[in-house]
PDB file of N, CA and C in Angstrom:
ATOM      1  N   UNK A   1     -51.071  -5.912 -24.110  1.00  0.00           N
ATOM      2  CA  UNK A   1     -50.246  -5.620 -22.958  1.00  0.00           C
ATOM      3  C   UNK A   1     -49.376  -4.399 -23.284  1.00  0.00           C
ATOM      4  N   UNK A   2     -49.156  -3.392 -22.429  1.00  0.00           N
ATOM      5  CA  UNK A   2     -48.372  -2.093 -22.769  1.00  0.00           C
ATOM      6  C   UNK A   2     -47.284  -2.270 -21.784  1.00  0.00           C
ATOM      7  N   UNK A   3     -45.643  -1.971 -22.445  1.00  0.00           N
ATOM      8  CA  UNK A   3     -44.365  -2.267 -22.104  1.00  0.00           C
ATOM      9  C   UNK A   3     -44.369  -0.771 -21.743  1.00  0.00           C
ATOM     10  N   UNK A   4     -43.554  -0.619 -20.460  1.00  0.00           N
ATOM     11  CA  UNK A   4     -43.460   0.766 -20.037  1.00  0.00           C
ATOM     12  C   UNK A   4     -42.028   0.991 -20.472  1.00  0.00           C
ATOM     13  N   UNK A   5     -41.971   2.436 -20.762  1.00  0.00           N
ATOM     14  CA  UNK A   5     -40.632   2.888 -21.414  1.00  0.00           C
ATOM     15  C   UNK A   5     -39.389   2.861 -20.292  1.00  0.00           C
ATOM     16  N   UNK A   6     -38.522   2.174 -20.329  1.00  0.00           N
ATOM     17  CA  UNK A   6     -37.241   2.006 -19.822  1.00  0.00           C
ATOM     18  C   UNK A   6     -35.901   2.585 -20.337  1.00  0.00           C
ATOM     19  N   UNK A   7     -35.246   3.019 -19.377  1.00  0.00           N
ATOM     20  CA  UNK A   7     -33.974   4.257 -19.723  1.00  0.00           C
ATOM     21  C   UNK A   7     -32.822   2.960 -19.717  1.00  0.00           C
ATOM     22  N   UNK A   8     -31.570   3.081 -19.932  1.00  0.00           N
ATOM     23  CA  UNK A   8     -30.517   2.649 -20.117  1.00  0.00           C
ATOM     24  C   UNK A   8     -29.634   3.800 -20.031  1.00  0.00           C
ATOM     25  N   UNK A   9     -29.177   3.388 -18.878  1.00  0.00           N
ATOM     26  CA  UNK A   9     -28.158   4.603 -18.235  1.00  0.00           C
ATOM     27  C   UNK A   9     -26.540   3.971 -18.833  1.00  0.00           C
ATOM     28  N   UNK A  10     -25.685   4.981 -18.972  1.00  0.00           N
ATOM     29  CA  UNK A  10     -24.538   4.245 -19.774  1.00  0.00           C
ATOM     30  C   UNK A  10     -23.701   4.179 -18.269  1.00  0.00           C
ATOM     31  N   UNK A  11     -22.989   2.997 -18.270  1.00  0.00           N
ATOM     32  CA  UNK A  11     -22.017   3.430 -16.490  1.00  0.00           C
ATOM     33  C   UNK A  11     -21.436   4.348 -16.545  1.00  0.00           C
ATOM     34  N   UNK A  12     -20.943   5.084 -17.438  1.00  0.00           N
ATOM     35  CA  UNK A  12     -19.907   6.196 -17.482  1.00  0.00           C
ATOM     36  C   UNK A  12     -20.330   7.172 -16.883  1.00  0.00           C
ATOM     37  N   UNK A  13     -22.022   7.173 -16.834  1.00  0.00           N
ATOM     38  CA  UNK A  13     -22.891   8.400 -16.428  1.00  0.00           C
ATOM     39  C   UNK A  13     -23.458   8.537 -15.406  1.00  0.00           C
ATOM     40  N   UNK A  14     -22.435   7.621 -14.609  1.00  0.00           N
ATOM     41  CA  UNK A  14     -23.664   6.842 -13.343  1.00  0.00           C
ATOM     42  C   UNK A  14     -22.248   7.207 -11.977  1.00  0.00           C
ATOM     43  N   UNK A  15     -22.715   7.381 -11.313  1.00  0.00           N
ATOM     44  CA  UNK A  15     -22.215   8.451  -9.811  1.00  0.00           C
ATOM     45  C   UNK A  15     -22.053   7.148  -8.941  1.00  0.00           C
ATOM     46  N   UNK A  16     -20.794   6.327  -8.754  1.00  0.00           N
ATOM     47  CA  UNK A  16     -20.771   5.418  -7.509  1.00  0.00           C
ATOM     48  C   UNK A  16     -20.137   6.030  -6.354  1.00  0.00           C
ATOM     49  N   UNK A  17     -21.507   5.588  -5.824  1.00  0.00           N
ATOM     50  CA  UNK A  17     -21.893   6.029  -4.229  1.00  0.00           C
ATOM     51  C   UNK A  17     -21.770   4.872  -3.111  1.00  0.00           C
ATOM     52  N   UNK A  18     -21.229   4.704  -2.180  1.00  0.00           N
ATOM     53  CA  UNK A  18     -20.238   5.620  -1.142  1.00  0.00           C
ATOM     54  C   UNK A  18     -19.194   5.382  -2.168  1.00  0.00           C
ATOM     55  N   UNK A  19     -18.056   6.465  -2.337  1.00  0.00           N
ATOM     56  CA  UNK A  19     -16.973   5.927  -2.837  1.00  0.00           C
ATOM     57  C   UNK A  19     -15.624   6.655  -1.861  1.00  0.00           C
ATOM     58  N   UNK A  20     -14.623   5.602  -1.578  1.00  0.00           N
ATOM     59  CA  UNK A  20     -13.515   6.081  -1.078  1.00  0.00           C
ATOM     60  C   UNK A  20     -12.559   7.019  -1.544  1.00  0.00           C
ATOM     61  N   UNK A  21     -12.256   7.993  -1.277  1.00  0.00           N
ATOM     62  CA  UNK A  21     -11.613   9.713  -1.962  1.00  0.00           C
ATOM     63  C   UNK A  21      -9.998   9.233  -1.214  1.00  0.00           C
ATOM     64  N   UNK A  22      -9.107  10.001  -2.182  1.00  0.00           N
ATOM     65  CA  UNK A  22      -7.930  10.141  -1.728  1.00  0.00           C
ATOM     66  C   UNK A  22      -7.458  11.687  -1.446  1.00  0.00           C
ATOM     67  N   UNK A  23      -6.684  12.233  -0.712  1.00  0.00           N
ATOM     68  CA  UNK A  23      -6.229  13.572  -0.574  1.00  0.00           C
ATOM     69  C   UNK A  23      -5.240  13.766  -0.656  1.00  0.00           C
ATOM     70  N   UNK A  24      -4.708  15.234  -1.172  1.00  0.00           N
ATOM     71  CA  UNK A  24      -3.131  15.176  -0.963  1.00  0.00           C
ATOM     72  C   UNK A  24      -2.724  16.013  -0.030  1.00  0.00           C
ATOM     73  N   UNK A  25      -1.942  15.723   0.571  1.00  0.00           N
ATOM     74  CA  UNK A  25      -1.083  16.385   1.415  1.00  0.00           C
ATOM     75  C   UNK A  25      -0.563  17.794   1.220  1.00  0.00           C
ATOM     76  N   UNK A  26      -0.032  18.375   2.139  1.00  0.00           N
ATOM     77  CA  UNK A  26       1.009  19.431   1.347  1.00  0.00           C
ATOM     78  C   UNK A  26       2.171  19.283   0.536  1.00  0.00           C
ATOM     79  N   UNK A  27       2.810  18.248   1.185  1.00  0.00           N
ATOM     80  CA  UNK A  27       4.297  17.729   0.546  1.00  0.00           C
ATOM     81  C   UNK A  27       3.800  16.849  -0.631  1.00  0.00           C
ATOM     82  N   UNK A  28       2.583  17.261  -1.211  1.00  0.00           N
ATOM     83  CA  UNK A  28       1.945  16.362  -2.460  1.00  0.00           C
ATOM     84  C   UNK A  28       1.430  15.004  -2.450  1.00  0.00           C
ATOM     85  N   UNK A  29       2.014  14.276  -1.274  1.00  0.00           N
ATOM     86  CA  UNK A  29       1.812  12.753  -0.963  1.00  0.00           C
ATOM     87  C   UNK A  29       0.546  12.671  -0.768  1.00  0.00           C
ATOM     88  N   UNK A  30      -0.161  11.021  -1.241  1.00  0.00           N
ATOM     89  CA  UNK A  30      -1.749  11.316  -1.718  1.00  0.00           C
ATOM     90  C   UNK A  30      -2.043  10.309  -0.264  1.00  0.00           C
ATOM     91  N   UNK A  31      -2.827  10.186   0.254  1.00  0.00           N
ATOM     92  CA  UNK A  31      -3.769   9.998   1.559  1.00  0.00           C
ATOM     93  C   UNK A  31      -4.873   9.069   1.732  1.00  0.00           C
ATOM     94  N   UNK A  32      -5.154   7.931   1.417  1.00  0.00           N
ATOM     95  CA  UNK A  32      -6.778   7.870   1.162  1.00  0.00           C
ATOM     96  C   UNK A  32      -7.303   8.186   2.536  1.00  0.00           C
ATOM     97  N   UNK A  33      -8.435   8.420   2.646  1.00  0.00           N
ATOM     98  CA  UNK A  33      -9.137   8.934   3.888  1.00  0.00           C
ATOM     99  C   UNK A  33     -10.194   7.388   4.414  1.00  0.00           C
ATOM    100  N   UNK A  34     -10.237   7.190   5.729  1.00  0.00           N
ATOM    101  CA  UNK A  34     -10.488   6.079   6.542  1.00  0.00           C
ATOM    102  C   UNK A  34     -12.174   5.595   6.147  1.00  0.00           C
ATOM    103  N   UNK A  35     -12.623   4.518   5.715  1.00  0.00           N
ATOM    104  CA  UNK A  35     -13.491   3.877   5.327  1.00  0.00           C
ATOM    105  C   UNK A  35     -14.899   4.669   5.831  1.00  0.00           C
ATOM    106  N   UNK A  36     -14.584   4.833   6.847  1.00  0.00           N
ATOM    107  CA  UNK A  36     -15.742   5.739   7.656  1.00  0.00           C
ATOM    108  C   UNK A  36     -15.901   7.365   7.418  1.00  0.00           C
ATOM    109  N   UNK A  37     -15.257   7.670   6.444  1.00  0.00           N
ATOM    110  CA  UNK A  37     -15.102   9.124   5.751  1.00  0.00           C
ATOM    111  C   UNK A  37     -15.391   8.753   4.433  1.00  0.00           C
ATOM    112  N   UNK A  38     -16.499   8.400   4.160  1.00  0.00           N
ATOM    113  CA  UNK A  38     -16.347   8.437   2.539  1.00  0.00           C
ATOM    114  C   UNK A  38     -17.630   9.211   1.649  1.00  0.00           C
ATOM    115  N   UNK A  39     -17.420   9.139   0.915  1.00  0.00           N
ATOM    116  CA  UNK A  39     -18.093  10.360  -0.183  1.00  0.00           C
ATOM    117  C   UNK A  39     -19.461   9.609  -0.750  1.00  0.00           C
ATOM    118  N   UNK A  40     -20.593  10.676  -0.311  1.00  0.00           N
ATOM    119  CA  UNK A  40     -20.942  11.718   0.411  1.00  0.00           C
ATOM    120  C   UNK A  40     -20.270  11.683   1.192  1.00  0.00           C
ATOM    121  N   UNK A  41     -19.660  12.786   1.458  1.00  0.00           N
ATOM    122  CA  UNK A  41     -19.091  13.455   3.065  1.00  0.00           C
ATOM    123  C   UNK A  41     -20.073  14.285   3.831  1.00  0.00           C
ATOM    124  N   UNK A  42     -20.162  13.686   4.786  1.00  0.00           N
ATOM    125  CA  UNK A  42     -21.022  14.218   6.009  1.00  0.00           C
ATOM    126  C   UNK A  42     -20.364  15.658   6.505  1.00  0.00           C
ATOM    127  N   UNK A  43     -21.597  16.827   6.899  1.00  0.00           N
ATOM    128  CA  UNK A  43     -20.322  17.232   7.384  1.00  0.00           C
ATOM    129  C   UNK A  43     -20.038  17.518   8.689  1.00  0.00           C
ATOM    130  N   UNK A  44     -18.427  17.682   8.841  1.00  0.00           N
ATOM    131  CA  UNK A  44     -17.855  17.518   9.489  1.00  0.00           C
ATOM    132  C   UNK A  44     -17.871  17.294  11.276  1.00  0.00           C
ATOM    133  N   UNK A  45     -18.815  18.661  11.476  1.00  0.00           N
ATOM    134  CA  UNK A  45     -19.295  18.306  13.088  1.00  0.00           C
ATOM    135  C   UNK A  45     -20.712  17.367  13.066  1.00  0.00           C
ATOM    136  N   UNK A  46     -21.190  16.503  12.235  1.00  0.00           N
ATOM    137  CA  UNK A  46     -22.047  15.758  12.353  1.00  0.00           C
ATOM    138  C   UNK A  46     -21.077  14.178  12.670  1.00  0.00           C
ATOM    139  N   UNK A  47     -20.529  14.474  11.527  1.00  0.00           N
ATOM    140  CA  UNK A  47     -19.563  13.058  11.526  1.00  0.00           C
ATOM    141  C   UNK A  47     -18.702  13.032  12.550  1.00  0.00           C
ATOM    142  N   UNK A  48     -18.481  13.833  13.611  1.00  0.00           N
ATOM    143  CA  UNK A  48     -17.494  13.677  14.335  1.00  0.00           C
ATOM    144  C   UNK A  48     -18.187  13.198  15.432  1.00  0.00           C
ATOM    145  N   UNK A  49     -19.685  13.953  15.456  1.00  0.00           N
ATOM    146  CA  UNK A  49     -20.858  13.706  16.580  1.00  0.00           C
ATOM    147  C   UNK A  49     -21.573  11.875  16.538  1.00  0.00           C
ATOM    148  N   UNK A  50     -21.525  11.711  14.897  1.00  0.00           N
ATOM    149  CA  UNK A  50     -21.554  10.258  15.265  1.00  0.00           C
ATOM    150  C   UNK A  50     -20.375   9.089  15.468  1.00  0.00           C
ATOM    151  N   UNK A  51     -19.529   9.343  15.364  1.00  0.00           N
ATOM    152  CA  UNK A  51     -17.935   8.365  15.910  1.00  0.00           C
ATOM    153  C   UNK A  51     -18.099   7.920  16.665  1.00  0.00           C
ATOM    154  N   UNK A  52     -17.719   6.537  17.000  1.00  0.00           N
ATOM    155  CA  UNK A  52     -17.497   6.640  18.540  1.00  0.00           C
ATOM    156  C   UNK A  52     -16.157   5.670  18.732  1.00  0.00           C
ATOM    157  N   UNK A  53     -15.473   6.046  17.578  1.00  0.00           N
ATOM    158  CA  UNK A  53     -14.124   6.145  17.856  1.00  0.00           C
ATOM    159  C   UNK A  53     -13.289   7.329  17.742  1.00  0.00           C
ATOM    160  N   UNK A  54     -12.020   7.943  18.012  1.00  0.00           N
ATOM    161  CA  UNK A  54     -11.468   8.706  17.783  1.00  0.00           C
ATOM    162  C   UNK A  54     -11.274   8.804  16.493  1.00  0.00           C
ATOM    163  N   UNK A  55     -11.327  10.225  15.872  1.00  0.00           N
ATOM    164  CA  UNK A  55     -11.010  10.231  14.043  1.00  0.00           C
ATOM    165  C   UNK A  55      -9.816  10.697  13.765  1.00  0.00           C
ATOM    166  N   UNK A  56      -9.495   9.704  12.596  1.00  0.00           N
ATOM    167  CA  UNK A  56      -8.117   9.747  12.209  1.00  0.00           C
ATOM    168  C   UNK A  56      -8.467  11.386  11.300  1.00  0.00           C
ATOM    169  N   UNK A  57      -7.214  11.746  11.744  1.00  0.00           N
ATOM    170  CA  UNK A  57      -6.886  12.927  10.750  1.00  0.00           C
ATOM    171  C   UNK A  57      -5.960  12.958   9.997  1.00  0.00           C
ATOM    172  N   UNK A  58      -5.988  12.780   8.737  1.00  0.00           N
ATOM    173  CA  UNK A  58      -5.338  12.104   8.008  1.00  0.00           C
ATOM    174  C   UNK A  58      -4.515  13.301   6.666  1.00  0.00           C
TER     175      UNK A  58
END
C-alpha cells in the first residue's frame, strides 16, 4: 500500500479567512468594521451593490 505525502502546515502560517479588521480613526480611536465588511474585502461598489441594508460607515 503507498501512503501519499502529507504537508503539516504550522497555524502561525495559515491566513484566517473571513476575519473581522479594526480601523482607526483620525482622532486615533480604533473602529471594528460591521460583520458584513470583513476581510477579504470586496470591493467597495460591489459590496455596496450587494447590501440590502444601508452601510454603516464607520
Amino acid at each position: 500500500m503507498r501512503r501519499a505525502d502529507r504537508e503539516v502546515t504550522d497555524i502561525n502560517e495559515m491566513e484566517i479567512i473571513p476575519t473581522n479588521a479594526s480601523m482607526a480613526k483620525d482622532n486615533g480611536q480604533l473602529v471594528s468594521k460591521p460583520l458584513e465588511d470583513m476581510y477579504p474585502f470586496l470591493d467597495r461598489e460591489q459590496f455596496a451593490k450587494d447590501m440590502i441594508i444601508d452601510m454603516v460607515n464607520a
